[in-house]
PDB file of N, CA and C in Angstrom:
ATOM      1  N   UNK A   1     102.855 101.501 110.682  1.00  0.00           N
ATOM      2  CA  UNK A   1     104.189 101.036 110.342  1.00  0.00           C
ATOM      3  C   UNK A   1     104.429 101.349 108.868  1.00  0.00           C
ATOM      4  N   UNK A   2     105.850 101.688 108.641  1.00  0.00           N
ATOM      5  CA  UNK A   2     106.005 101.978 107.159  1.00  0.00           C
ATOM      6  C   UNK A   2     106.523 100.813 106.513  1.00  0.00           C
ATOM      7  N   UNK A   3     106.145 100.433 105.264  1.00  0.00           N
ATOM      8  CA  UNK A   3     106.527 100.152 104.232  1.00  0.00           C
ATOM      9  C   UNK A   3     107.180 100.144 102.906  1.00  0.00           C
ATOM     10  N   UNK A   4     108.145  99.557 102.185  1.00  0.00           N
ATOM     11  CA  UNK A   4     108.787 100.223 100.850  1.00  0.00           C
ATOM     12  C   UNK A   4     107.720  99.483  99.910  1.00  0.00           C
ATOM     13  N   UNK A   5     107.567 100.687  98.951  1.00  0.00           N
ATOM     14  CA  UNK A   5     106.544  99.625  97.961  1.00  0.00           C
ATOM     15  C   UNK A   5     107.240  99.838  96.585  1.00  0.00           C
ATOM     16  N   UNK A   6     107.994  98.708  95.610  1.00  0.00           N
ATOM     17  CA  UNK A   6     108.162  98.874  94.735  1.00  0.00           C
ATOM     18  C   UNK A   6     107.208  98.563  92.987  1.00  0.00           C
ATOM     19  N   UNK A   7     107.283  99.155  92.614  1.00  0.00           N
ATOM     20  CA  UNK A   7     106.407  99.187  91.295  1.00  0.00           C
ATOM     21  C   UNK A   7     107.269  98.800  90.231  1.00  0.00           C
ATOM     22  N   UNK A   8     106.761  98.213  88.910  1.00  0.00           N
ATOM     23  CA  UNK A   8     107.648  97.493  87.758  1.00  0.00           C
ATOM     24  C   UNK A   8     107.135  97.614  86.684  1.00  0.00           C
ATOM     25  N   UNK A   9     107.489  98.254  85.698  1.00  0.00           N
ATOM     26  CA  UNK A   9     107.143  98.020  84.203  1.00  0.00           C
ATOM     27  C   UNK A   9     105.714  98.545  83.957  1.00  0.00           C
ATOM     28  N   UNK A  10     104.382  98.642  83.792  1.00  0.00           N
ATOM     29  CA  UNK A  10     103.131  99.437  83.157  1.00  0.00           C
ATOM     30  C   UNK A  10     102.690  99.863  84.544  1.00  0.00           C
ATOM     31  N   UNK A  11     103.069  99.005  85.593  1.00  0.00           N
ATOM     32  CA  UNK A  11     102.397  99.562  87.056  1.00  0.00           C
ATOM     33  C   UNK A  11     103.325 100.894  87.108  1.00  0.00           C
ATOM     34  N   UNK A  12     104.625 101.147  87.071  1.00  0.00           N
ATOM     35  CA  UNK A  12     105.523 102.331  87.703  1.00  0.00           C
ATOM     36  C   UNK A  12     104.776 103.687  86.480  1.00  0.00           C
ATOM     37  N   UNK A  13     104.620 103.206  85.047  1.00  0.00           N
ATOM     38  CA  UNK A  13     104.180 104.139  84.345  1.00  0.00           C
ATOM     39  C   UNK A  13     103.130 104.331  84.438  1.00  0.00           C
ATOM     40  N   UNK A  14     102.062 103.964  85.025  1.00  0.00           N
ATOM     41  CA  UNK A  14     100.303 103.993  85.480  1.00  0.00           C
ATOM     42  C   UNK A  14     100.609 104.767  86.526  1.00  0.00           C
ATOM     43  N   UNK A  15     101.425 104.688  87.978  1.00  0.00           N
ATOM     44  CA  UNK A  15     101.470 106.114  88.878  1.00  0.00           C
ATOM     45  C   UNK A  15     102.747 106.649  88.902  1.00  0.00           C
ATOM     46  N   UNK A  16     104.239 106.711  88.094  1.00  0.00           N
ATOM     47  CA  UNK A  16     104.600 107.910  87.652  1.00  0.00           C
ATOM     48  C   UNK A  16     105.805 107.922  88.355  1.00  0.00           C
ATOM     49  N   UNK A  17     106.040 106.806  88.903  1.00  0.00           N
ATOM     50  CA  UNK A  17     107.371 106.336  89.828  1.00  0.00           C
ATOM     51  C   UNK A  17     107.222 105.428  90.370  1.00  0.00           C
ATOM     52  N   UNK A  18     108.611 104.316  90.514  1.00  0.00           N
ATOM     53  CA  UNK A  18     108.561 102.959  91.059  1.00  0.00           C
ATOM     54  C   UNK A  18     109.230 102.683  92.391  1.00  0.00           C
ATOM     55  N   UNK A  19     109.108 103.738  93.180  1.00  0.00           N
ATOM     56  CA  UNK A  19     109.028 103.673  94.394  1.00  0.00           C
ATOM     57  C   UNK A  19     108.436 104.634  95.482  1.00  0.00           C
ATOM     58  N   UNK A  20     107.821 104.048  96.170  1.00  0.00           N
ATOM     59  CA  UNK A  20     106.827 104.525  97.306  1.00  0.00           C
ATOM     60  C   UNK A  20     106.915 103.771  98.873  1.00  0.00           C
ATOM     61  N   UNK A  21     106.952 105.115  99.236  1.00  0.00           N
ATOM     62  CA  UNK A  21     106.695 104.344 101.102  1.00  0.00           C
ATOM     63  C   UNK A  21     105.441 104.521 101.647  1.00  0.00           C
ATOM     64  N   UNK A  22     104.888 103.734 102.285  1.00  0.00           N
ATOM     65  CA  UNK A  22     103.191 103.603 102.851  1.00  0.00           C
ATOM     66  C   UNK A  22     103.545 103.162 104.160  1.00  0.00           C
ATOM     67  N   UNK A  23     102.313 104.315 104.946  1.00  0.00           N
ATOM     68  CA  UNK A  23     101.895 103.629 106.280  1.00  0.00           C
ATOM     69  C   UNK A  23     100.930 102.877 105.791  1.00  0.00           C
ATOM     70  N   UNK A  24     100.972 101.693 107.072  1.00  0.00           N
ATOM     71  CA  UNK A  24     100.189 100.613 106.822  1.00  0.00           C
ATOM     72  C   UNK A  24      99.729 100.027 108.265  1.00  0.00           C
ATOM     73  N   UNK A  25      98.900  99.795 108.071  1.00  0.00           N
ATOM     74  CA  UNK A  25      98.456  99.122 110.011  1.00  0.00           C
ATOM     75  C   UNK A  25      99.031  97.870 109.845  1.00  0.00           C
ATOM     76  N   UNK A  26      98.598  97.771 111.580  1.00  0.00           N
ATOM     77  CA  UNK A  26      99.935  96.522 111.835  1.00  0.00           C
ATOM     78  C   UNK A  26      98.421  95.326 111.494  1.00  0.00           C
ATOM     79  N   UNK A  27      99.301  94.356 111.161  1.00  0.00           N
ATOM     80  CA  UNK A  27      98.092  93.482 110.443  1.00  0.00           C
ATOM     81  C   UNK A  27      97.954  93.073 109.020  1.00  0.00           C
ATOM     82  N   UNK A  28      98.084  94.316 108.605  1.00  0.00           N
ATOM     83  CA  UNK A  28      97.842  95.014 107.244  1.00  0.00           C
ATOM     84  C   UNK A  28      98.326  93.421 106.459  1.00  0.00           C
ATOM     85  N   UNK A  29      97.811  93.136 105.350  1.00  0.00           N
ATOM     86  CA  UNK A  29      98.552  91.904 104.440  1.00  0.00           C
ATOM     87  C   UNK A  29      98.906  92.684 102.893  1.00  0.00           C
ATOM     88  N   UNK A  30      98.806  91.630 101.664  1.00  0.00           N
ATOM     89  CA  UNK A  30      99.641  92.249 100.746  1.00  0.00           C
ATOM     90  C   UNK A  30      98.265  92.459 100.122  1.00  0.00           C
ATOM     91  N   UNK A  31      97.272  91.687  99.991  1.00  0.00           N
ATOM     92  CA  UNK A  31      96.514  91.758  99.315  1.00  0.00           C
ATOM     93  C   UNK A  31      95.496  93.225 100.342  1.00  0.00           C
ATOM     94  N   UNK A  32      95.731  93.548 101.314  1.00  0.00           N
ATOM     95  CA  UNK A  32      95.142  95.225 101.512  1.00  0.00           C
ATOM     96  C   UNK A  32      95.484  95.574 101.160  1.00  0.00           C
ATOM     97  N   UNK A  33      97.465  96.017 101.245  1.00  0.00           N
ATOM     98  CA  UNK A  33      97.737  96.954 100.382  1.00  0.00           C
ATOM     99  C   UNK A  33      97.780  97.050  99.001  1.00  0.00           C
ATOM    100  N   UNK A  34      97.655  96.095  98.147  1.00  0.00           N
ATOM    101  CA  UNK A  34      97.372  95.954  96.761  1.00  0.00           C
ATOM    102  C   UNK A  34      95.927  97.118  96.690  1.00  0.00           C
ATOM    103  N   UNK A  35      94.943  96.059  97.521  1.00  0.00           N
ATOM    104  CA  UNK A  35      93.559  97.214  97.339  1.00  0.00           C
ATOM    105  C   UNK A  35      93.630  99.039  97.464  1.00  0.00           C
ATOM    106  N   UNK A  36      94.648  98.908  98.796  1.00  0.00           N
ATOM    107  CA  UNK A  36      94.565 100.826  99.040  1.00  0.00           C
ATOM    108  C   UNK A  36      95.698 100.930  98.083  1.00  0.00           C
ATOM    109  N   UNK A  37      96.331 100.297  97.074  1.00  0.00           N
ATOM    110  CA  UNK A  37      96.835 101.061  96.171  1.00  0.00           C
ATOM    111  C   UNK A  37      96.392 101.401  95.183  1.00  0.00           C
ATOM    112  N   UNK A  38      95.138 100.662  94.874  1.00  0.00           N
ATOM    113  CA  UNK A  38      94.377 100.548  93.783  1.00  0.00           C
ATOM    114  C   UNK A  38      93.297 101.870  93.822  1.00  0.00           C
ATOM    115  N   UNK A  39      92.542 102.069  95.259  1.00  0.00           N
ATOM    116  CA  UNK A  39      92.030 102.462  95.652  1.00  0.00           C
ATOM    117  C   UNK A  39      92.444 104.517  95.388  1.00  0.00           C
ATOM    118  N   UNK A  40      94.064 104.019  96.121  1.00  0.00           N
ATOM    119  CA  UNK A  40      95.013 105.660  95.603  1.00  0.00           C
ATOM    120  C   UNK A  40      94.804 105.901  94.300  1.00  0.00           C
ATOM    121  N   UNK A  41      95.769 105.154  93.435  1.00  0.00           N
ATOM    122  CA  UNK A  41      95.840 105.549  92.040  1.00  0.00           C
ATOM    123  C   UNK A  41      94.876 104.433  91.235  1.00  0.00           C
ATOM    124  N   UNK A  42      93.954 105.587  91.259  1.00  0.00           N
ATOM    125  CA  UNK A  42      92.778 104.788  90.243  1.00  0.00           C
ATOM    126  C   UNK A  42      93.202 104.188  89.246  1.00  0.00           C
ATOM    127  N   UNK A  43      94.064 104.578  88.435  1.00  0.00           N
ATOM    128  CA  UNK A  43      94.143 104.024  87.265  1.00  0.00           C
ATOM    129  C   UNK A  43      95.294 102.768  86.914  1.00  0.00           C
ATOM    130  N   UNK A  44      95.456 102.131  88.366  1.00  0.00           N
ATOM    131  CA  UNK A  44      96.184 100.886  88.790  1.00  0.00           C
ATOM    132  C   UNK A  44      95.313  99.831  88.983  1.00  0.00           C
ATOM    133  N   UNK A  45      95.434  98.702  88.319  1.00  0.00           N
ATOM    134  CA  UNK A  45      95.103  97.621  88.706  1.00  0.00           C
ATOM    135  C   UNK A  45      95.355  96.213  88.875  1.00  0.00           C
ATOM    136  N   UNK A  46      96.001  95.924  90.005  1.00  0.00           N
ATOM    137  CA  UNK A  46      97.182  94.853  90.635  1.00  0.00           C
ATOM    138  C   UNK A  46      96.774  93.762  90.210  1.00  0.00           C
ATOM    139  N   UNK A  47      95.842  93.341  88.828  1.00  0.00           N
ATOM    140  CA  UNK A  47      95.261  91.773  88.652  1.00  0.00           C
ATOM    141  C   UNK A  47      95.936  91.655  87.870  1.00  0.00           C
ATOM    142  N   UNK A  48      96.113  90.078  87.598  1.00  0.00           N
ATOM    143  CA  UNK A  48      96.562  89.089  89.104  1.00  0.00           C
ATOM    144  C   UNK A  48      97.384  89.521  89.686  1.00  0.00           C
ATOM    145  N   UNK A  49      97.578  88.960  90.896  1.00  0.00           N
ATOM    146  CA  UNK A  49      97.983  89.863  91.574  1.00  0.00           C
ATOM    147  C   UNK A  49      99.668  89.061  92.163  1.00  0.00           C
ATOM    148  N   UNK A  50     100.477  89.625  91.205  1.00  0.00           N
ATOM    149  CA  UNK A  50     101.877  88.799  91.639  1.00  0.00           C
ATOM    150  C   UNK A  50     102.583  89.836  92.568  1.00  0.00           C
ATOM    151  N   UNK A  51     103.012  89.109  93.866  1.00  0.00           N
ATOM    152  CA  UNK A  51     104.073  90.376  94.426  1.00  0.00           C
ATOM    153  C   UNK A  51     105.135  89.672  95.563  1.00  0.00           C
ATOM    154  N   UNK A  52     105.915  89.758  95.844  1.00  0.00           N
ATOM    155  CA  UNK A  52     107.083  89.574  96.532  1.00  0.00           C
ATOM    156  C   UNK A  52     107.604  90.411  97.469  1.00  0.00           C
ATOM    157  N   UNK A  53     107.971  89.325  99.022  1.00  0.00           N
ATOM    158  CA  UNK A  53     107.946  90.374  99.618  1.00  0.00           C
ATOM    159  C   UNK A  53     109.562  89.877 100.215  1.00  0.00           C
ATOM    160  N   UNK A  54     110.150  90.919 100.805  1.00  0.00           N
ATOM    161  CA  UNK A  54     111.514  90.682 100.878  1.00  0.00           C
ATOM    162  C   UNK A  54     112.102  89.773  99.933  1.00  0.00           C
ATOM    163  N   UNK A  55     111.617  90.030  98.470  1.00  0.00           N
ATOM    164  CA  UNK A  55     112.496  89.108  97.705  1.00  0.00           C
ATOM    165  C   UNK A  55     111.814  87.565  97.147  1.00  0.00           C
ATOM    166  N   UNK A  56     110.655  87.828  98.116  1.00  0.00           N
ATOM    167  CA  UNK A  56     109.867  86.312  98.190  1.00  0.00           C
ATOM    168  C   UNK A  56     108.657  86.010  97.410  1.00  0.00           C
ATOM    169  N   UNK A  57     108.196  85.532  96.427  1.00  0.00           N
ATOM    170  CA  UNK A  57     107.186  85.820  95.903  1.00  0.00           C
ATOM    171  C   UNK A  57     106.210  84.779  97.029  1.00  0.00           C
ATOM    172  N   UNK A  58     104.608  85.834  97.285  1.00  0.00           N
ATOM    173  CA  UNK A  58     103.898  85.649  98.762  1.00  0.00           C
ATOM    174  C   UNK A  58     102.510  85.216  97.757  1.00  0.00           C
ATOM    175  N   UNK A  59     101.766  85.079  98.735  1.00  0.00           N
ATOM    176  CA  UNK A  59     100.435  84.768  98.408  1.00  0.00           C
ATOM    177  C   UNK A  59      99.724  86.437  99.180  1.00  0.00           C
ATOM    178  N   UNK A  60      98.362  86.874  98.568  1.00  0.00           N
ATOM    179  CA  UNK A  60      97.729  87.268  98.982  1.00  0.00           C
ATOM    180  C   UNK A  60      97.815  88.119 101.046  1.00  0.00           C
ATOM    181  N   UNK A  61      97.744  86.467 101.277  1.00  0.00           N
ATOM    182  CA  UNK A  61      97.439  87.067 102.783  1.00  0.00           C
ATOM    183  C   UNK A  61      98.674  86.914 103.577  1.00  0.00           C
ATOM    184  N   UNK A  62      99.865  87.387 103.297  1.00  0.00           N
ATOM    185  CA  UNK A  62     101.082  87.260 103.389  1.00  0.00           C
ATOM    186  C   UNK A  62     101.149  88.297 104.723  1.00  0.00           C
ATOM    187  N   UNK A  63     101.382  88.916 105.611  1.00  0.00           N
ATOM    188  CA  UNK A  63     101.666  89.839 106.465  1.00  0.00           C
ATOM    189  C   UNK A  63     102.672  90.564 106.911  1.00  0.00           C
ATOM    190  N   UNK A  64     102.473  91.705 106.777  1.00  0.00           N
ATOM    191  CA  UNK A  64     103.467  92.431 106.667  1.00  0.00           C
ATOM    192  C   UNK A  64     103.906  93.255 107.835  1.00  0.00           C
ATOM    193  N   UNK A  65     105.087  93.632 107.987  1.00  0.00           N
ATOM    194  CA  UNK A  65     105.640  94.068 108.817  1.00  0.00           C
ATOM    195  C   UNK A  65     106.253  94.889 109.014  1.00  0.00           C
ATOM    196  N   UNK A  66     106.833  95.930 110.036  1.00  0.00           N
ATOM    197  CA  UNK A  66     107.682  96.978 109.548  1.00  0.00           C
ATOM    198  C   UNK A  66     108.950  96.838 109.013  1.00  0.00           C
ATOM    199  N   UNK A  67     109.031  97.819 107.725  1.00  0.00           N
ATOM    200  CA  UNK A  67     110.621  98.257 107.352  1.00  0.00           C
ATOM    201  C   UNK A  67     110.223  96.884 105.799  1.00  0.00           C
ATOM    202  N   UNK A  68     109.301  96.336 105.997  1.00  0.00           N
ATOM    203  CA  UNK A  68     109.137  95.168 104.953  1.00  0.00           C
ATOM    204  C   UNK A  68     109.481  96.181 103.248  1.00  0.00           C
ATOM    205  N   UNK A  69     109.265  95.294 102.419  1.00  0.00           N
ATOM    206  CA  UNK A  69     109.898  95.484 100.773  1.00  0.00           C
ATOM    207  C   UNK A  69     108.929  94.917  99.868  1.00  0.00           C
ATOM    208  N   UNK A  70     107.767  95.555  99.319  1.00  0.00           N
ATOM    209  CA  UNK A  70     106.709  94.844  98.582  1.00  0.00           C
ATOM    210  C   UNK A  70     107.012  94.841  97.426  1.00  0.00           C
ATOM    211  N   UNK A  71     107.351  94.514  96.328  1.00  0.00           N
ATOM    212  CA  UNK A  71     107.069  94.136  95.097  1.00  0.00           C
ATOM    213  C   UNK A  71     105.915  93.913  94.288  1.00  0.00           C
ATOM    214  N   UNK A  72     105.024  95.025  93.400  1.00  0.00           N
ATOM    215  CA  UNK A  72     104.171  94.348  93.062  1.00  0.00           C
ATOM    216  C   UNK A  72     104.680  94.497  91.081  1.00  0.00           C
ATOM    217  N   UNK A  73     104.515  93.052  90.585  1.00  0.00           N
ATOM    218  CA  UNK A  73     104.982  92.763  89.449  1.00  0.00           C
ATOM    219  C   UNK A  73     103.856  92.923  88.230  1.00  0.00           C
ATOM    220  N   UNK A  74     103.861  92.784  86.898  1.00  0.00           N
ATOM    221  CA  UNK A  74     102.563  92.816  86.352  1.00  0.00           C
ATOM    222  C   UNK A  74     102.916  91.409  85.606  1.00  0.00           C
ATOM    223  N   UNK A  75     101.867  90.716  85.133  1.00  0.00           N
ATOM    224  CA  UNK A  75     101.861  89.136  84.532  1.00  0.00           C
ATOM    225  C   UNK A  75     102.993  89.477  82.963  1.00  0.00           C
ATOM    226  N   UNK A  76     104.043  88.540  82.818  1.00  0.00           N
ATOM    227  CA  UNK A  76     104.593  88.546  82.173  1.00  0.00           C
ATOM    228  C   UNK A  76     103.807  87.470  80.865  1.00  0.00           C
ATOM    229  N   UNK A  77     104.439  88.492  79.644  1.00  0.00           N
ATOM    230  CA  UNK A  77     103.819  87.283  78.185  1.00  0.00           C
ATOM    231  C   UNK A  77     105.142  87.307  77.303  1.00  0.00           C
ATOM    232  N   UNK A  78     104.771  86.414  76.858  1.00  0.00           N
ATOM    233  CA  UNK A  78     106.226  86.244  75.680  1.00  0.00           C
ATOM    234  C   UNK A  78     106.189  85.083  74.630  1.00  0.00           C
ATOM    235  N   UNK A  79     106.783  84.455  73.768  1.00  0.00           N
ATOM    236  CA  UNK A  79     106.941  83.657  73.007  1.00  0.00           C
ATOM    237  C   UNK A  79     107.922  82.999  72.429  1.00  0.00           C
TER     238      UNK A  79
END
């Protein structure tokens, strides 16, 4: 099943565009695909791991589905 995967801020500039579509098995949760993204572009790394899915910010073992909308965010700092 496919997936939209969006990327944000040091993640989109670490692989070079902030949007991607992935097959994904049915099953599949957020925290796999976090790993096989990590896994793709080595030089990504989804910790901690904030992401939202249709809009929703999920936990880990969230499950995903077809045509779904991942969000993965990077930890915000400020003052």
């Amino acid at each position: 099943m496919k997936v939209k995967v969006r990327l944000f801020a040091t993640y989109r500039e670490k692989v070079g565009r902030g949007e991607l579509e992935m097959e994904v098995e049915e099953g599949a949760t957020i925290g796999a695909l976090a790993q096989r993204l990590e896994k793709d572009f080595t030089q990504l790394r989804l910790r901690p791991l904030i992401a939202a899915l249709n809009s929703q910010y999920v936990e880990p073992d969230a499950l995903l589905r077809e045509g779904d909308e991942v969000a993965f965010l990077p930890p915000m700092s400020g003052g």
